[in-house]
C-alpha atoms as a PDB file:
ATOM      1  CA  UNK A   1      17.168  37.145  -2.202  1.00  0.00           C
ATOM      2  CA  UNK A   2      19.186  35.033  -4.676  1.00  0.00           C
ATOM      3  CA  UNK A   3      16.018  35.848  -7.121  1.00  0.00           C
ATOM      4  CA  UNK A   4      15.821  39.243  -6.584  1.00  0.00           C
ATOM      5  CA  UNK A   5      20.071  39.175  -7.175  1.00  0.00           C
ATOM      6  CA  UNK A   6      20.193  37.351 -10.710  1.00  0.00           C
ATOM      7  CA  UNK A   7      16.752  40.490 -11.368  1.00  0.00           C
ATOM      8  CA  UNK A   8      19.348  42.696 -10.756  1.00  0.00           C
ATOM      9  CA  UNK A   9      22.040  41.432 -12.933  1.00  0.00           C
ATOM     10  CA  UNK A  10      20.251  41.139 -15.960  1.00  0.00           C
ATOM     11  CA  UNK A  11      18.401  44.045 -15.927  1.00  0.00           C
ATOM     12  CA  UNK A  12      22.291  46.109 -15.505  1.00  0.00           C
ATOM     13  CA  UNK A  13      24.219  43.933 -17.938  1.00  0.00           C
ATOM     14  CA  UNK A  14      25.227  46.221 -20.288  1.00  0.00           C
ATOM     15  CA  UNK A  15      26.292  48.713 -17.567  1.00  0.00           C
ATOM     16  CA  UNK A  16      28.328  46.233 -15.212  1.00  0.00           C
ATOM     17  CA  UNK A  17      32.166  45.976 -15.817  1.00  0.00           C
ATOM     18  CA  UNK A  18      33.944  42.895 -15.736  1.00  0.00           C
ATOM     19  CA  UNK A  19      34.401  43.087 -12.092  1.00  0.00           C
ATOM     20  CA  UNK A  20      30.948  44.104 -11.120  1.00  0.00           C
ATOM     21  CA  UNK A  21      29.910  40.936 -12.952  1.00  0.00           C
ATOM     22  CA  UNK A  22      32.222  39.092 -10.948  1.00  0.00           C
ATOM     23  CA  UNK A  23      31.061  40.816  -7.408  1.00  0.00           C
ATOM     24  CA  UNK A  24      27.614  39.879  -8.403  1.00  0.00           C
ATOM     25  CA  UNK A  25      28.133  35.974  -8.795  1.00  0.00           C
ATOM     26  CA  UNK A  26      30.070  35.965  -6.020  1.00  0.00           C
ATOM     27  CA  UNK A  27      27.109  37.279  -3.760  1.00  0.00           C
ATOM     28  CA  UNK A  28      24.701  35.047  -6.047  1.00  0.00           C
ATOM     29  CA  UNK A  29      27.110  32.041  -4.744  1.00  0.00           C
ATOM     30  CA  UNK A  30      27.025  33.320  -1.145  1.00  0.00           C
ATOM     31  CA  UNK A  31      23.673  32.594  -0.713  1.00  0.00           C
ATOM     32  CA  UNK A  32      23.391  29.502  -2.178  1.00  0.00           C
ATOM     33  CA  UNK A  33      26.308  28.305   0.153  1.00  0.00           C
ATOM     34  CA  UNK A  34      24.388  29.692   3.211  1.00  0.00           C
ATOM     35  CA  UNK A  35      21.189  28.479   2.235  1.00  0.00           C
ATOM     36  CA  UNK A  36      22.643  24.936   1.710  1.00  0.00           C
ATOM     37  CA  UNK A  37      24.139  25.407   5.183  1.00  0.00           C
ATOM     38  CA  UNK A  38      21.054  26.483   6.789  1.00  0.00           C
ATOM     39  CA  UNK A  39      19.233  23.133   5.563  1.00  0.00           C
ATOM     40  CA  UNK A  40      22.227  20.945   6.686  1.00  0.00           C
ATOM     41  CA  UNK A  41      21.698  23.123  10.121  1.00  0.00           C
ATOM     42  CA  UNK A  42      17.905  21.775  10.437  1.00  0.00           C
ATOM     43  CA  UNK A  43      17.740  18.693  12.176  1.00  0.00           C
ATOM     44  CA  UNK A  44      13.728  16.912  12.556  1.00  0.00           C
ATOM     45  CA  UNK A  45      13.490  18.360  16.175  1.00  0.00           C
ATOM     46  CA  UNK A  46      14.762  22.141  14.844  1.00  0.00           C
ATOM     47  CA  UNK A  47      12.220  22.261  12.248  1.00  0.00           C
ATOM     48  CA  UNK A  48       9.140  21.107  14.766  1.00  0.00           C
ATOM     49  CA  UNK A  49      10.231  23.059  16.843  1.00  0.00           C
ATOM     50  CA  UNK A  50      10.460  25.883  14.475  1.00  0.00           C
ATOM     51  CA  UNK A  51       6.461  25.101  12.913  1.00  0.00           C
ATOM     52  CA  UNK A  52       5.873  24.896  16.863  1.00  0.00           C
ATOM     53  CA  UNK A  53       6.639  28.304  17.374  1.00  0.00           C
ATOM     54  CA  UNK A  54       5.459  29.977  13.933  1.00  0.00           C
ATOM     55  CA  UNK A  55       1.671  28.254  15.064  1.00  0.00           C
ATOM     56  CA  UNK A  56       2.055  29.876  18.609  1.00  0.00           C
ATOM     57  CA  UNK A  57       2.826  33.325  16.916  1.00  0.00           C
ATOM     58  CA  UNK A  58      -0.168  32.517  14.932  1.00  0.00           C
ATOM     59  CA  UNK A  59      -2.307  31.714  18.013  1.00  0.00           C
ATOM     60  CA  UNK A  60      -0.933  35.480  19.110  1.00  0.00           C
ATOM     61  CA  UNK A  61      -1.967  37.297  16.275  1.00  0.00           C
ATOM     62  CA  UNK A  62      -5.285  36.114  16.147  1.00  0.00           C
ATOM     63  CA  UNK A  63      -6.353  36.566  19.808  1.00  0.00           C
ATOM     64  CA  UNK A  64      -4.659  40.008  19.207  1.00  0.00           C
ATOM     65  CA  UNK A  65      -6.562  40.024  16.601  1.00  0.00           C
ATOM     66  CA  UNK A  66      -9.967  39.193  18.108  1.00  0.00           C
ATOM     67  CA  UNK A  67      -8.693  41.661  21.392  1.00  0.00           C
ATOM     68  CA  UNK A  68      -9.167  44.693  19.562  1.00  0.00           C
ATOM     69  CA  UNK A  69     -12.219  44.229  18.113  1.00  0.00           C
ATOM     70  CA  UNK A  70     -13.646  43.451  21.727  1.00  0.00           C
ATOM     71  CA  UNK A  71     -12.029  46.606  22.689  1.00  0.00           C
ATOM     72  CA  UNK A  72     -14.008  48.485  20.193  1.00  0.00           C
ATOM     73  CA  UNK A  73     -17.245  47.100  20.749  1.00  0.00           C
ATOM     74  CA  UNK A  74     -16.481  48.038  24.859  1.00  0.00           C
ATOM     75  CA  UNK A  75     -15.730  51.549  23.409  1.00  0.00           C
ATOM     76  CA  UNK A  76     -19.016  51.721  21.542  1.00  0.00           C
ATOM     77  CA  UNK A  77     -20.878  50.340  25.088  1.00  0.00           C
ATOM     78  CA  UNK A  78     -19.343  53.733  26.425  1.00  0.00           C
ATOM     79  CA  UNK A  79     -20.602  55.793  24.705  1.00  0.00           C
ATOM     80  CA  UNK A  80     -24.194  53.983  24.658  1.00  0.00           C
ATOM     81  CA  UNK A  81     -23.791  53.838  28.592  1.00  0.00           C
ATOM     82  CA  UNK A  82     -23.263  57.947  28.287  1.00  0.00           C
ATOM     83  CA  UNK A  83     -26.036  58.267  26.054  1.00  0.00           C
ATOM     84  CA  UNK A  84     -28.050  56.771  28.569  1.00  0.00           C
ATOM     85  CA  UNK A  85     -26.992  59.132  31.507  1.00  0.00           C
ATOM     86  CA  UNK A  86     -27.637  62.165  29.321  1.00  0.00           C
ATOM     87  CA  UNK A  87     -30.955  61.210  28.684  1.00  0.00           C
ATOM     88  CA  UNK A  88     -34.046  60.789  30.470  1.00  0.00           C
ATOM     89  CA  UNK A  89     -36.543  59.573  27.435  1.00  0.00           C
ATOM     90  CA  UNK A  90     -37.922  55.859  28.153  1.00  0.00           C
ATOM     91  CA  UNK A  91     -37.607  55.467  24.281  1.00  0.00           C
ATOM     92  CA  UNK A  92     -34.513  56.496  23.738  1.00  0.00           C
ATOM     93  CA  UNK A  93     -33.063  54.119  26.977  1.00  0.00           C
ATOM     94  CA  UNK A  94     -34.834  51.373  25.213  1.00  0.00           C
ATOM     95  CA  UNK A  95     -33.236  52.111  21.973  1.00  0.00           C
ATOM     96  CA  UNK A  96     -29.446  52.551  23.918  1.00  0.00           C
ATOM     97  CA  UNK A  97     -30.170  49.096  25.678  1.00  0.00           C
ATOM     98  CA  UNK A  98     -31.158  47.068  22.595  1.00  0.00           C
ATOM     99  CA  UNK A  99     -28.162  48.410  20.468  1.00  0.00           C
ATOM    100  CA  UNK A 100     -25.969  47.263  24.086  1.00  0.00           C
ATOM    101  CA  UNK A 101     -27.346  43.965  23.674  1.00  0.00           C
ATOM    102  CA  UNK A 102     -26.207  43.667  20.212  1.00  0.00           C
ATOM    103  CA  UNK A 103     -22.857  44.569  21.508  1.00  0.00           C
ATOM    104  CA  UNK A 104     -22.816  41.994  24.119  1.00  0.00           C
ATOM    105  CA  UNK A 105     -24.318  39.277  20.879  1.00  0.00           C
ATOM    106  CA  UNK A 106     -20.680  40.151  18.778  1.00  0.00           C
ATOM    107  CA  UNK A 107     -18.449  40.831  21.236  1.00  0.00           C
ATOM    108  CA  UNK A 108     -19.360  36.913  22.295  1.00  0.00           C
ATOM    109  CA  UNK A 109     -19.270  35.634  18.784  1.00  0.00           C
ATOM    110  CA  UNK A 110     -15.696  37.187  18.150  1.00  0.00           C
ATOM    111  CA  UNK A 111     -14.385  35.755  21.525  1.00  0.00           C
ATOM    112  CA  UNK A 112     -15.941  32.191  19.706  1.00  0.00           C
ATOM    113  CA  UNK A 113     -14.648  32.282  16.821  1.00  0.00           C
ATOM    114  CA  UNK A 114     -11.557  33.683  17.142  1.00  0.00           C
ATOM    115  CA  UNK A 115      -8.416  31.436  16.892  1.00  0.00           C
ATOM    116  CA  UNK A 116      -5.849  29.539  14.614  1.00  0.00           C
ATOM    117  CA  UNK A 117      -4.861  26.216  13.829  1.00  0.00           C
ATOM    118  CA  UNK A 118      -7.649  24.681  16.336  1.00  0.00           C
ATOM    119  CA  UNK A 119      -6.484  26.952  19.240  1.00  0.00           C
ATOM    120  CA  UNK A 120      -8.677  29.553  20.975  1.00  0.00           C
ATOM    121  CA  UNK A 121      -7.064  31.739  23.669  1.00  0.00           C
ATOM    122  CA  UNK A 122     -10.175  34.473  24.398  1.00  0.00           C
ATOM    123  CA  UNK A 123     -13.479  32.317  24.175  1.00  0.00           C
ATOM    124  CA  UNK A 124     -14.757  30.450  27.203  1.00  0.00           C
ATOM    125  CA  UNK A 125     -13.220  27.118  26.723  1.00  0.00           C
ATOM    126  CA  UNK A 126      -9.883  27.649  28.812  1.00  0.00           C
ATOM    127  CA  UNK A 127      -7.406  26.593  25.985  1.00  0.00           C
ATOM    128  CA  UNK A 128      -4.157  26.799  26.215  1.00  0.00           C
ATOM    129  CA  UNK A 129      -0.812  25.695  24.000  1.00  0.00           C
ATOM    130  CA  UNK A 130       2.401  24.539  25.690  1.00  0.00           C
ATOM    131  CA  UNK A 131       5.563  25.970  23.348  1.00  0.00           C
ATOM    132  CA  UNK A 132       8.555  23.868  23.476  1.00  0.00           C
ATOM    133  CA  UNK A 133      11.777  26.421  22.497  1.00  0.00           C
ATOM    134  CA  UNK A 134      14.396  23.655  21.985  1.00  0.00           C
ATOM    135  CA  UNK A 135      15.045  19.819  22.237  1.00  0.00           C
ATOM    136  CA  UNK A 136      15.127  19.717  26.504  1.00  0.00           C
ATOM    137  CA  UNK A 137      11.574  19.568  27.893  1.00  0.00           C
ATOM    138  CA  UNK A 138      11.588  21.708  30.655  1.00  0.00           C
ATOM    139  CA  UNK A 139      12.313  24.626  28.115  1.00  0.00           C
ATOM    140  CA  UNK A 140       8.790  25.589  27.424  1.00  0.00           C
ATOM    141  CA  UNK A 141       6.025  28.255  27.857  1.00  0.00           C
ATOM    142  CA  UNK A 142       2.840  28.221  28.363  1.00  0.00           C
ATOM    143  CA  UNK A 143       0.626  30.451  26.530  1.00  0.00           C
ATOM    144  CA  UNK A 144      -2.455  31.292  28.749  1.00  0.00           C
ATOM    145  CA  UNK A 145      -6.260  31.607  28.173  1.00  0.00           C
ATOM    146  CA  UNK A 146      -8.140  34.531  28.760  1.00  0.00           C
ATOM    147  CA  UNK A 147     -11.942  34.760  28.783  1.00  0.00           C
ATOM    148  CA  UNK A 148     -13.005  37.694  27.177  1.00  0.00           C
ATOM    149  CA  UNK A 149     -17.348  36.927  26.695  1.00  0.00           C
ATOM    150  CA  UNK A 150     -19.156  38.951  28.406  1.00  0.00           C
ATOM    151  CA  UNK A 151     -20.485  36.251  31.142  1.00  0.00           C
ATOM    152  CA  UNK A 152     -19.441  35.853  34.250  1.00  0.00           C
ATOM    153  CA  UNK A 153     -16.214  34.265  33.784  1.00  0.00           C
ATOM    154  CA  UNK A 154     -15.467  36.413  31.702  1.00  0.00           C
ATOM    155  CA  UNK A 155     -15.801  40.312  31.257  1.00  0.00           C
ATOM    156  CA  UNK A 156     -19.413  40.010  33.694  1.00  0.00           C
ATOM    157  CA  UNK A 157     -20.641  42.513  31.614  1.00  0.00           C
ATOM    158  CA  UNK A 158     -24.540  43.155  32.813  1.00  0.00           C
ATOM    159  CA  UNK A 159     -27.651  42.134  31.031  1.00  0.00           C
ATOM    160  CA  UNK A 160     -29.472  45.252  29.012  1.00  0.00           C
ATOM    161  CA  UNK A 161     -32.844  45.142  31.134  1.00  0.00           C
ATOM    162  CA  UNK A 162     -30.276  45.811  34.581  1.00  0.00           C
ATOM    163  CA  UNK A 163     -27.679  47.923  32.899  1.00  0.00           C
ATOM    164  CA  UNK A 164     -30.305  50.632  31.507  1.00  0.00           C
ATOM    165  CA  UNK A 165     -32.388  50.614  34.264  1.00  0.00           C
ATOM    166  CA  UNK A 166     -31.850  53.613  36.019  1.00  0.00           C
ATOM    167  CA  UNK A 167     -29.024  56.226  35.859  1.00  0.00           C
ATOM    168  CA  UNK A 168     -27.264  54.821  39.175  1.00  0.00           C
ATOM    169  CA  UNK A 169     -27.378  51.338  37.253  1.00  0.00           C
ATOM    170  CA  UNK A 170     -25.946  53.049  34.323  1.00  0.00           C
ATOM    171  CA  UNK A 171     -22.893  55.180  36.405  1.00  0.00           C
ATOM    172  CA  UNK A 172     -22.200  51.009  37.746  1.00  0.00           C
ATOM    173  CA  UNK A 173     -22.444  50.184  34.316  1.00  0.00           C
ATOM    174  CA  UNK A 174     -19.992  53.173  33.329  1.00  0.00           C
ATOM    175  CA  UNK A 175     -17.375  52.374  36.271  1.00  0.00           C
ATOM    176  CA  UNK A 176     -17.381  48.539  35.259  1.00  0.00           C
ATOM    177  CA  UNK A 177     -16.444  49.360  31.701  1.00  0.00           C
ATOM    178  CA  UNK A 178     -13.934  51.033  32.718  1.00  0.00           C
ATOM    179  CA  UNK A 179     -11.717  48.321  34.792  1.00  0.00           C
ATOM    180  CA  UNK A 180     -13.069  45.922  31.752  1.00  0.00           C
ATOM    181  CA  UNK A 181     -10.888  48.175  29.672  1.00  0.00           C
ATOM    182  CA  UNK A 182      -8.243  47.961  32.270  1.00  0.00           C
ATOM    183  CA  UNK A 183      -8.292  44.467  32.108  1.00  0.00           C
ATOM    184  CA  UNK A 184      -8.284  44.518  28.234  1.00  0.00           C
ATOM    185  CA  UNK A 185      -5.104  46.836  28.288  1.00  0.00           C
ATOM    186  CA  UNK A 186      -3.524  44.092  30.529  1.00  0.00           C
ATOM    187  CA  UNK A 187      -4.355  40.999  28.331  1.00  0.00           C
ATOM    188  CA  UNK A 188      -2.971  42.789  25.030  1.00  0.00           C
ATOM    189  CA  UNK A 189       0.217  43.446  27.067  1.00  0.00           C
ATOM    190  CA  UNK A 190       0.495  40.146  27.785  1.00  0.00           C
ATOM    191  CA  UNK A 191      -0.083  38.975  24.344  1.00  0.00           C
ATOM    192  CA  UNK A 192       2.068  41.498  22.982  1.00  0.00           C
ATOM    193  CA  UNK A 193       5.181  39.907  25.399  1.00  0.00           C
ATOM    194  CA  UNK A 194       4.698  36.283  24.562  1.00  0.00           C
ATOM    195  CA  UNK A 195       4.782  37.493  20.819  1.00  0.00           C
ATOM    196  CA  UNK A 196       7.723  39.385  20.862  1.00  0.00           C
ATOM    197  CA  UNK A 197       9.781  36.619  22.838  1.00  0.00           C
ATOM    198  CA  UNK A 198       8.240  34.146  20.576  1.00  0.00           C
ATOM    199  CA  UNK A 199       9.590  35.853  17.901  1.00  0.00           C
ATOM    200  CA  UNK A 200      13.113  36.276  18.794  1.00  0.00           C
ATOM    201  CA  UNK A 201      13.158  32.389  19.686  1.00  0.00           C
ATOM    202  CA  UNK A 202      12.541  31.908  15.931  1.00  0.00           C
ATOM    203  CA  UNK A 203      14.697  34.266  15.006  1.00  0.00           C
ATOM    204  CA  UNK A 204      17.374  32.395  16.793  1.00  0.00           C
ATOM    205  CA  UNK A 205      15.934  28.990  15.158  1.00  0.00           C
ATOM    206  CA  UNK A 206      16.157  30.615  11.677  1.00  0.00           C
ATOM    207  CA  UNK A 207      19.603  31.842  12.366  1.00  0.00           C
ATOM    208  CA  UNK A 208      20.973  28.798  13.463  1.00  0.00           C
ATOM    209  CA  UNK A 209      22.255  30.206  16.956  1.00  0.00           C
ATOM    210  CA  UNK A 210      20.041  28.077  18.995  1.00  0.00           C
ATOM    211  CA  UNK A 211      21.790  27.822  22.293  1.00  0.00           C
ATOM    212  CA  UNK A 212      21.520  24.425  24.584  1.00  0.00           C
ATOM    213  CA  UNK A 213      21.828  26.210  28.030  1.00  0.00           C
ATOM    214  CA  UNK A 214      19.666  27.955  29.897  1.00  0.00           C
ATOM    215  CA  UNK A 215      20.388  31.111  28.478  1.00  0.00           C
ATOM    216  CA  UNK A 216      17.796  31.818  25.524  1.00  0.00           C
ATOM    217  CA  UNK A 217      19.266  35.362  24.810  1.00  0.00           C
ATOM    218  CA  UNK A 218      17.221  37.821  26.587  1.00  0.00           C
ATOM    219  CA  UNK A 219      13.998  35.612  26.476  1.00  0.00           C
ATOM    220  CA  UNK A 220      12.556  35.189  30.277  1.00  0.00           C
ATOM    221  CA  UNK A 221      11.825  31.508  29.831  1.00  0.00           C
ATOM    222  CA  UNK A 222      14.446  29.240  31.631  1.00  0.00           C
ATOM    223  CA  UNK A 223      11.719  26.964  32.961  1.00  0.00           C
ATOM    224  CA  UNK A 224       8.367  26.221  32.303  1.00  0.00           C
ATOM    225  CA  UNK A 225       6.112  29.393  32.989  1.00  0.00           C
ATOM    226  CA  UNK A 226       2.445  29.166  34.148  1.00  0.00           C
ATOM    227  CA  UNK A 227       0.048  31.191  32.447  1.00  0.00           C
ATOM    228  CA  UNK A 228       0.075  34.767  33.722  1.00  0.00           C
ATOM    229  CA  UNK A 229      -3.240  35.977  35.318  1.00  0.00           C
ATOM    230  CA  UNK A 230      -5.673  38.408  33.217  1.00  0.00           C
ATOM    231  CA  UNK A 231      -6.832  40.534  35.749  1.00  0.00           C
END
């Protein structure tokens, strides 16, 4: 801001009267005093808590991330699964239920290798990052883990040769899709709440209005919170 202020007053100059000048270094002055404050604001445990947070948002994004591309490649087993039910030619199945493998092949590698700084909230591992929002240690959420492979733990999507077997195996195949995509809509809900409440927390860190009481301004985390189920 304070670059983008001095931009401003040299490019106008020539225009600006003698009190315009003056408005300008007043505001240029403004935010250095407020910047100064903020740092004298920061103590150690504000500023780790701060990268604390900023690393969980990360963690966020990139399952986010990760979550949509899943819920394109369940999309595109859909429509293969349809395919499959509007077709009886052996060839053709074969063709639908080698492309459904591949599916199954990347929707497991981005569930791997999704993540950020070391942290992996979709893949199989059962990660999770605790998210301390001030200097008191019961004040703290916990981010959970949700597997989104396609094993069992995970999304139990079926094996080709079973899926694309017969057309009853395929309207199974159809129905379990869909409650996958249930489930799908669920965990990006979830994700999408921890962000948001993440976010204001920092807000409040950046602003310097970090209350000590159990009040965090409108975020529901007064106590440590388990992980919410995915189903």
């Amino acid at each position: 801001m304070f670059g983008l202020l001095k931009f401003r007053s040299r490019k106008n100059d020539s225009a600006l009267s003698d009190r315009r000048s003056s408005d300008v270094m007043d505001a240029e002055v403004a935010v250095l005093n407020a910047l100064h404050l903020s740092a004298r604001r920061s103590s150690p445990h504000m500023a780790a808590t701060r990268a604390g947070i900023a690393r969980a948002i990360g963690v966020i994004e990139a399952a986010t991330l990760g979550l949509c591309h899943i819920v394109e490649l369940i999309d595109e087993a859909k429509e293969l699964c349809a395919s499959g039910i509007a077709t009886e030619d052996a060839s053709m199945l074969n063709m639908l239920a080698e492309r459904y493998g591949a599916v199954i092949k990347e929707l497991n590698a981005i569930a791997a290798a999704t993540g950020h700084g070391g942290v992996q909230l979709i893949d199989d591992s059962l990660q999770s990052i605790e998210v301390h929002l001030c200097h008191r240690e019961d004040l703290k959420v916990k981010l959970p883990h949700i597997n989104l492979t396609a094993g069992a733990k995970g999304l139990a999507l079926p094996k080709p040769a079973r899926a694309f077997q017969s057309a009853q195996d395929l309207e199974q195949l159809r129905a379990h899709l869909d409650l996958v995509t249930e489930r799908l809509d669920k965990a990006a809900g979830t994700f999408r709440q921890h962000g948001a409440d993440l976010s204001k927390r920092l807000a409040l860190i950046l602003e310097g209005t970090i209350p000590d009481g159990d009040e965090l301004k409108g975020i529901p985390f007064s106590a440590t919170v388990p992980a919410r189920p995915a189903t």
